[in-house]
Protein backbone atom coordinates (compact mmCIF):
# COMPACT_ATOMS: atom_id res chain seq x y z
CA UNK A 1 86.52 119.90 80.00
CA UNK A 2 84.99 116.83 80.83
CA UNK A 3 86.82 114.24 83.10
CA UNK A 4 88.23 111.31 80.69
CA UNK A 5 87.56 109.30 83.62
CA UNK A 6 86.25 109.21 87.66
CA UNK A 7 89.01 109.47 90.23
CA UNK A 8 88.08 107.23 93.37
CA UNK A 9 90.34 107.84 96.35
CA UNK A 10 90.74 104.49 98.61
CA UNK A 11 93.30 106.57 101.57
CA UNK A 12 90.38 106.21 104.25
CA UNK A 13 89.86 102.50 103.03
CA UNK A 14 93.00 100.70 101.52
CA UNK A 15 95.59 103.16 103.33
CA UNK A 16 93.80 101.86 106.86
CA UNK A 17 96.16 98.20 106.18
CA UNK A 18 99.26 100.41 106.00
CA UNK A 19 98.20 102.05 109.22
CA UNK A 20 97.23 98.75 111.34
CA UNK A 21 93.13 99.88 111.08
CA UNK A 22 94.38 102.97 113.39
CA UNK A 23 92.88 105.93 111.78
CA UNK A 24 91.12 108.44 114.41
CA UNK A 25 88.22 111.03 113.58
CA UNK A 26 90.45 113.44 113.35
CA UNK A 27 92.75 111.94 110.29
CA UNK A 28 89.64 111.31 108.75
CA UNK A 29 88.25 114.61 108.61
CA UNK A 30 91.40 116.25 107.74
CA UNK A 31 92.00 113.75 104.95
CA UNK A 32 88.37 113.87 103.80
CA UNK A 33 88.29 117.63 103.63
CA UNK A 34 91.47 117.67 101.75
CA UNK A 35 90.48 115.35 99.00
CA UNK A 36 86.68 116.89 98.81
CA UNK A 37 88.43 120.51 98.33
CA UNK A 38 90.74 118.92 95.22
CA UNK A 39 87.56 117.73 93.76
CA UNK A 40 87.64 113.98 93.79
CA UNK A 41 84.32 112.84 92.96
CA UNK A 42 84.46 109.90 95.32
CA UNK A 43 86.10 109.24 98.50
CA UNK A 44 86.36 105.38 100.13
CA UNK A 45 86.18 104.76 103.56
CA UNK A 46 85.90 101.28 105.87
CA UNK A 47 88.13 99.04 107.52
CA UNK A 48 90.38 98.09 104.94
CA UNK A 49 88.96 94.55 104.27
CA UNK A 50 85.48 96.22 104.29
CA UNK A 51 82.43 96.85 106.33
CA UNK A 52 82.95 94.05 109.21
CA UNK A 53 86.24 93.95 109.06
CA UNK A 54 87.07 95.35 112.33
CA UNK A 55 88.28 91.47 113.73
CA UNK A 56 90.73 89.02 115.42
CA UNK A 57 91.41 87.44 111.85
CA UNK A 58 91.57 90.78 110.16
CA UNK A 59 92.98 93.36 112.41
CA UNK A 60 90.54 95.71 115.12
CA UNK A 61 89.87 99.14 113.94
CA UNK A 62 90.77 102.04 116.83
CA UNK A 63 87.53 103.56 115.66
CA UNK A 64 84.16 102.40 114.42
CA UNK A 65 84.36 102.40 110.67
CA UNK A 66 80.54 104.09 111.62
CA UNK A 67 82.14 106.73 113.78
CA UNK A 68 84.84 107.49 111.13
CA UNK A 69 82.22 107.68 108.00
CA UNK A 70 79.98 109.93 109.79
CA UNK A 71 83.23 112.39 110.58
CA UNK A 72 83.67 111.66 106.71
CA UNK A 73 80.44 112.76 106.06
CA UNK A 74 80.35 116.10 108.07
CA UNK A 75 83.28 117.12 106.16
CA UNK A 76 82.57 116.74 102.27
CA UNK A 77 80.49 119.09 100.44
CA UNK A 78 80.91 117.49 96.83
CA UNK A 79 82.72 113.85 96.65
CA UNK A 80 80.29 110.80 97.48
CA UNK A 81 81.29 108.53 100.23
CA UNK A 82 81.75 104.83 99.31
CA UNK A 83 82.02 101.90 101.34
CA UNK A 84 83.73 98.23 100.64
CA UNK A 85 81.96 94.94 101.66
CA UNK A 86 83.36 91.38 101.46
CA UNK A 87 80.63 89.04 101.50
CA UNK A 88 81.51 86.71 104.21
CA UNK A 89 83.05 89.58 106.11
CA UNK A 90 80.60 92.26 105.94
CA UNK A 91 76.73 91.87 105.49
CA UNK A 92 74.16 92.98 102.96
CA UNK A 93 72.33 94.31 106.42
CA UNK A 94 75.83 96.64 106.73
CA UNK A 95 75.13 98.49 103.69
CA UNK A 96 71.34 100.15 104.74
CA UNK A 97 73.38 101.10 108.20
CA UNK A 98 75.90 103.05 106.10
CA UNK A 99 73.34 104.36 103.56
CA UNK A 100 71.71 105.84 106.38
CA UNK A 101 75.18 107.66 107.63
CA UNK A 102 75.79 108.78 103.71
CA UNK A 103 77.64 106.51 101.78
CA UNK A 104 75.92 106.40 98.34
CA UNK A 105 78.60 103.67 96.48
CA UNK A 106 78.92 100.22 97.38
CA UNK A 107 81.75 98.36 95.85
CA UNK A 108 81.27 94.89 96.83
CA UNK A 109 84.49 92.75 96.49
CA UNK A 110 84.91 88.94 95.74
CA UNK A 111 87.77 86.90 94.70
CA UNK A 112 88.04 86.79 91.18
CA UNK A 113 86.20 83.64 90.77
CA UNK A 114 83.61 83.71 93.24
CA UNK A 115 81.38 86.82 91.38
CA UNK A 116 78.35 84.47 92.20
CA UNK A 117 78.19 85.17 95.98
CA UNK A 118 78.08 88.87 95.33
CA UNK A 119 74.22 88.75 94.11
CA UNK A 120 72.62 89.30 97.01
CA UNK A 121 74.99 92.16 97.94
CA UNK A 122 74.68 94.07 94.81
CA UNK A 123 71.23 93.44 94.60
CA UNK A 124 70.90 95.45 98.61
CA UNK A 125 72.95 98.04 97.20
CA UNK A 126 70.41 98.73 94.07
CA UNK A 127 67.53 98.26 96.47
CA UNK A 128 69.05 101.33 98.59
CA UNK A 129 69.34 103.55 95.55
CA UNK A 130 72.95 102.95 96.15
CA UNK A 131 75.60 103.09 93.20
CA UNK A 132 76.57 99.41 93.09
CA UNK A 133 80.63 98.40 91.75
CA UNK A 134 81.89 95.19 91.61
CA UNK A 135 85.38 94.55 92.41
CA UNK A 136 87.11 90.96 90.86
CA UNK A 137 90.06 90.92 93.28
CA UNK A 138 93.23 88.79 92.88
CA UNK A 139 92.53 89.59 88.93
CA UNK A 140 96.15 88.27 87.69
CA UNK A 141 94.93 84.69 88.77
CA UNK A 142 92.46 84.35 85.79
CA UNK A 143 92.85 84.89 82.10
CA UNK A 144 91.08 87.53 80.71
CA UNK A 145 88.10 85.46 79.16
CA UNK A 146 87.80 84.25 82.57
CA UNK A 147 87.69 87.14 84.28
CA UNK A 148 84.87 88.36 81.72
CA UNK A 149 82.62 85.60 82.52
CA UNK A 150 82.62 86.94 86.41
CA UNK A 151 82.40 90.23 85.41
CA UNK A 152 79.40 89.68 83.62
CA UNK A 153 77.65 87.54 86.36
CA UNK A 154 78.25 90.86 88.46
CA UNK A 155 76.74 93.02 85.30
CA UNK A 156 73.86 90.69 85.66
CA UNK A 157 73.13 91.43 89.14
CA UNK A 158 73.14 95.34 89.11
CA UNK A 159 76.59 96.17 88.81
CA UNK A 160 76.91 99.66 87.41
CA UNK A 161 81.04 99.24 86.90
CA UNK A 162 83.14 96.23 87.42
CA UNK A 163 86.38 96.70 88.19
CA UNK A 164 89.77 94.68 87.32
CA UNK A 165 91.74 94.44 90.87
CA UNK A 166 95.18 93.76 91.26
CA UNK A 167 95.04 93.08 94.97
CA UNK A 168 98.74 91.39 94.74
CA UNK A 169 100.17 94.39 92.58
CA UNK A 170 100.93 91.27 90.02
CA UNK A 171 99.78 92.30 86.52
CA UNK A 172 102.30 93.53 84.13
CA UNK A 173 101.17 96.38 81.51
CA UNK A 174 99.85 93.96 78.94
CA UNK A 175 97.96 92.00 81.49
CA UNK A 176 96.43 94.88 82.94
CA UNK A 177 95.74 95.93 78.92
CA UNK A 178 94.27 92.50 78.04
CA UNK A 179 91.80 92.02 81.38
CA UNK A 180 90.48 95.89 81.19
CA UNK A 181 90.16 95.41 77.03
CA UNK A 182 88.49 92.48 77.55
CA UNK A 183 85.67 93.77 79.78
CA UNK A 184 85.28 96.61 78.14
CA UNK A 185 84.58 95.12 74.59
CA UNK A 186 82.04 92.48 76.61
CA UNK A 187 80.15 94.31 78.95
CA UNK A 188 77.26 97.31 79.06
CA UNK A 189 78.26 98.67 82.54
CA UNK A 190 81.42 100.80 83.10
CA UNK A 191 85.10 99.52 83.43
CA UNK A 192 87.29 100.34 86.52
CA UNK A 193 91.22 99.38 87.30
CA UNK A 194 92.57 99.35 91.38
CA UNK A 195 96.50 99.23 91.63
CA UNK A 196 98.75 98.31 93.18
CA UNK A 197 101.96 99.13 93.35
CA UNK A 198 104.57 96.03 94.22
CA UNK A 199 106.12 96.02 91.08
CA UNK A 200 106.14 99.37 90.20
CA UNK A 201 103.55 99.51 87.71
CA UNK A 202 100.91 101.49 89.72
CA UNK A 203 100.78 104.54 87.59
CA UNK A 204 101.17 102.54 84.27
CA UNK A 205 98.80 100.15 84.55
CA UNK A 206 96.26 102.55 85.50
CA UNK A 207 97.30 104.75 82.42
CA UNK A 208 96.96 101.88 80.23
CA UNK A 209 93.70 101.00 81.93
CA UNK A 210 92.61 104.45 80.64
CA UNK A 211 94.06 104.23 76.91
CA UNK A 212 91.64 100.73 77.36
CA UNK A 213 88.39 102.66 77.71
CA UNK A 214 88.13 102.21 81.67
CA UNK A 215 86.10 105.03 83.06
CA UNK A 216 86.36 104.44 87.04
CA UNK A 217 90.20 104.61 88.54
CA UNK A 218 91.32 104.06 92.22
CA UNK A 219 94.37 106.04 93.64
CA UNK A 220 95.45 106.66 97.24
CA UNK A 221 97.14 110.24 98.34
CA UNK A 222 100.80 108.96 98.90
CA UNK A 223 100.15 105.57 97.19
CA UNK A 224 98.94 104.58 100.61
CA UNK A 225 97.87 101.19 100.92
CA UNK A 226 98.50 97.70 101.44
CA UNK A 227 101.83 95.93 100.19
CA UNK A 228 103.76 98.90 98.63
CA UNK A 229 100.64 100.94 98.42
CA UNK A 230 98.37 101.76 95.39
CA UNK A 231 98.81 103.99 92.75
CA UNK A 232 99.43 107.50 94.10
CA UNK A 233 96.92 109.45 93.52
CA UNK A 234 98.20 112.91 93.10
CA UNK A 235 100.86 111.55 90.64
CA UNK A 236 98.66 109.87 88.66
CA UNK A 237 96.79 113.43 88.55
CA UNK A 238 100.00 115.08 87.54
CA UNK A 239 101.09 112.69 84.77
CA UNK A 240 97.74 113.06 83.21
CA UNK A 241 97.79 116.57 83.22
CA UNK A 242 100.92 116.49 81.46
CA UNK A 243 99.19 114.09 79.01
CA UNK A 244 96.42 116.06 78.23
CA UNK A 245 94.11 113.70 79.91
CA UNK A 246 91.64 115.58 81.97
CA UNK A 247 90.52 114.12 85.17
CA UNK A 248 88.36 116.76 86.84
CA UNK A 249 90.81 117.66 89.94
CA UNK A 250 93.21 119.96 91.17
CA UNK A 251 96.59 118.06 91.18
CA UNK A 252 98.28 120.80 92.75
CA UNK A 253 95.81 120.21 95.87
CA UNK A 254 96.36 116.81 95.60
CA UNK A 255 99.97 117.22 96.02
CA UNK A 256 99.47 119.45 98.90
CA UNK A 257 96.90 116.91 100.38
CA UNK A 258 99.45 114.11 100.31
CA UNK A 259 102.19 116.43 101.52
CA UNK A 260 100.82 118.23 104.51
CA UNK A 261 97.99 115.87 105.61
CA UNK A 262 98.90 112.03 104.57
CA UNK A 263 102.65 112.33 104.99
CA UNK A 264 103.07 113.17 108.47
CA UNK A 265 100.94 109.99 109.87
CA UNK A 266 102.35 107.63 107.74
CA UNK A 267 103.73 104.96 109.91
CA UNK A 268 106.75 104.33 107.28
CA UNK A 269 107.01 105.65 103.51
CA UNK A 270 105.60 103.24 100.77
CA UNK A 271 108.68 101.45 99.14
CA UNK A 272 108.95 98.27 97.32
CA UNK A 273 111.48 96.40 99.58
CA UNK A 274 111.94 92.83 99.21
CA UNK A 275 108.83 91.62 100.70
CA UNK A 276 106.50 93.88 98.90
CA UNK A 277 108.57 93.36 95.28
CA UNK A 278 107.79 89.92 96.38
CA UNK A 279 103.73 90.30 96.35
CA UNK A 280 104.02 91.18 93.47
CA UNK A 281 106.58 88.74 91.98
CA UNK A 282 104.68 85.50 93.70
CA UNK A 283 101.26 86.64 93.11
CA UNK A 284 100.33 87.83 96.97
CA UNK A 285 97.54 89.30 98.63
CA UNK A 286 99.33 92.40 99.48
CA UNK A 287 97.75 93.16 102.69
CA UNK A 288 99.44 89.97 103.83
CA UNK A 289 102.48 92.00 104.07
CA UNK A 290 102.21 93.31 107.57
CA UNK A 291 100.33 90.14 108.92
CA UNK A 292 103.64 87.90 107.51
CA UNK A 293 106.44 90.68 108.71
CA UNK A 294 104.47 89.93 112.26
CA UNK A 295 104.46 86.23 111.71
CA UNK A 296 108.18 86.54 110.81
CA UNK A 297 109.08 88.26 113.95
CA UNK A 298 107.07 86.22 116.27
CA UNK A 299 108.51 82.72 115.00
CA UNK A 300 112.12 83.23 113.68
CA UNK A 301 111.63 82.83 110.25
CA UNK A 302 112.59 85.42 107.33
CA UNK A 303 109.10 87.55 106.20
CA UNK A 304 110.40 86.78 102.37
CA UNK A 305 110.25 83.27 102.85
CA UNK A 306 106.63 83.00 104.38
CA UNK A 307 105.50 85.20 100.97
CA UNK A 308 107.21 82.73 98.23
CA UNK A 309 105.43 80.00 100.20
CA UNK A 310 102.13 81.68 100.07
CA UNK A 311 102.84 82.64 96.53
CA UNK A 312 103.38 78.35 95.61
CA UNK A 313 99.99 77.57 97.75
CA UNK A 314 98.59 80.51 95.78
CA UNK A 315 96.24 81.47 98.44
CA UNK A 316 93.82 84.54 98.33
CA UNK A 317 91.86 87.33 100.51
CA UNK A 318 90.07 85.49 103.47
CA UNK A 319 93.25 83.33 104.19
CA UNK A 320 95.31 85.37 106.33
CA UNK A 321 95.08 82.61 108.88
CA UNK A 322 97.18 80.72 106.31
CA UNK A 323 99.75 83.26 107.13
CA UNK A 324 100.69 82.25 110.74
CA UNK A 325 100.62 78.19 109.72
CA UNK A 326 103.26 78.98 106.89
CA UNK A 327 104.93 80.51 109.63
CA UNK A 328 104.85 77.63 112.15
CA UNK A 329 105.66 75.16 109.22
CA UNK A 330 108.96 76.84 107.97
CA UNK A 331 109.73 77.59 111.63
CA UNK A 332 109.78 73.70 112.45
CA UNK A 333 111.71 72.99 109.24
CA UNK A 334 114.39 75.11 109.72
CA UNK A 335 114.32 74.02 113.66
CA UNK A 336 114.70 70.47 112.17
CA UNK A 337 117.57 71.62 109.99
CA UNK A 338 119.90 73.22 112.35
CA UNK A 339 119.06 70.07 114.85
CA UNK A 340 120.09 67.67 112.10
């Protein structure tokens, strides 16, 4: 039976914020292997804010994403390899150097207002004979018609899918419904959803993505990701084969994937504690989360407070720096407080 829609599997990707950009060859291959034997079609790998990322602002890899996509590479027999890019943070000249290793998707990710700077991107990608998908991140900070107009600008440019991204884990079920509805009654391309999981609506907003008519979904083994992960993969495989909804891999392998190879080098489980609930509450970035628990630690200041704040000055991916000055600022307030 043909799949309903196509699984993409971000562990190598979105699960390297969880792990502090520490993945080795060896994790890779094993994790790679694992997900290539289940038969997911496509497999994610880069620094988890994208080709490039690998930085001071960002967080330095252990490995070269380069080194780690070629391990990738040597292992799968049937999934394509994908790569992210941030414009800004990675390069159009990035994607022919991972073409050349394998990689065959390029999802190239912009806030969810700034489609625009993607063309040039996009356009690389479609030069290379590369699959091109756009990703509108932050995509609870726009109404739906909005969020359409982007996604179209991407359509324009090449896109072959655009995807609705909840980067803060902030959209409730009928947001999710209203943003994927709305792009799939107005565009020609495909429609894909990326989860995330800080208010515990991972799984359901990527089922109700599906009921919408999206075709491309994202899912990491062990919901492993930034904030309190993304939707986990190998349950969203299970509740779908309950519902009759084929997706086109094994779950049980999927389960055994996340059990026996993801598990065991997962720094802590994926829970919604108070910080992450609180990503998705205020509207958060959610790989902020382990950038502000740092910033709480190093300046005295509760990690709960520093997200609210970020959540009122509503900032977005590429601010991290913002992270440290909320810090300092709530730091010298309270310092002021107890003086007074």
């Amino acid at each position: 039976m043909t799949a309903a829609f196509r699984l993409t599997d971000t562990t190598l990707r979105d699960g390297s914020h969880a792990l502090s950009h520490r993945y080795t060859e060896e994790q890779v291959r094993a994790i790679a292997r694992a997900l290539d034997a289940a038969g997911v079609p496509v497999i994610e790998l880069s620094h988890g804010d994208g080709l490039g990322g690998s930085s001071f602002n960002y967080g330095f890899s252990a490995r070269d994403e380069r080194a780690l996509l070629r391990a990738a590479a040597e292992e799968v027999r049937r999934a394509k390899l994908a790569v992210l890019l941030l414009p800004g943070i990675g390069v159009a000249e990035d994607l022919k150097v991972v073409r050349d290793i394998g990689a065959t998707v390029a999802r190239i990710a912009t806030h969810c207002t700034e489609a625009d700077i993607a063309e040039q991107h996009i356009g690389m990608a479609k030069q290379l004979g590369m699959e091109a998908v756009g990703f509108l991140m932050m995509s609870h900070m726009v109404e739906p018609a909005k969020l359409l107009e982007q996604a179209k600008l991407m359509e324009s440019y090449g896109a072959d899918c655009v995807y609705v991204v909840d980067s803060a884990g902030a959209l409730t079920i009928p947001q999710a419904r209203e943003r994927v509805r709305a792009l799939r009654d107005g565009l020609d391309c495909e429609v894909g959803f990326h989860a995330h999981n800080n208010l515990s609506l991972a799984v359901a907003n990527s089922l109700a993505a599906i009921e919408e008519g999206a075709t491309q979904i994202d899912g990491c083994l062990c919901g492993l990701g930034a904030g309190a992960g993304n939707c986990p993969i190998e349950i969203l495989a299970a509740v779908c084969d309950r519902l009759g909804i084929p997706t086109g891999v094994d779950h049980f392998a999927l389960m055994d994937a996340a059990e026996e190879v993801v598990r065991p080098i997962m720094p802590r489980p994926q829970v919604i504690d108070r910080a992450a609930l609180l990503l998705g509450y205020a509207g958060v970035y959610s790989s902020f989360l382990l950038h502000a628990e740092r910033a709480a630690e190093r300046y005295g200041v509760p990690a709960h407070e520093i997200l609210v704040e970020l959540g009122r000055r509503k900032v977005v991916g590429g601010q991290e720096d913002m992270i440290v000055d909320v810090a300092v600022e709530l730091a010298g307030a309270r310092g002021r407080t107890e003086a007074g």
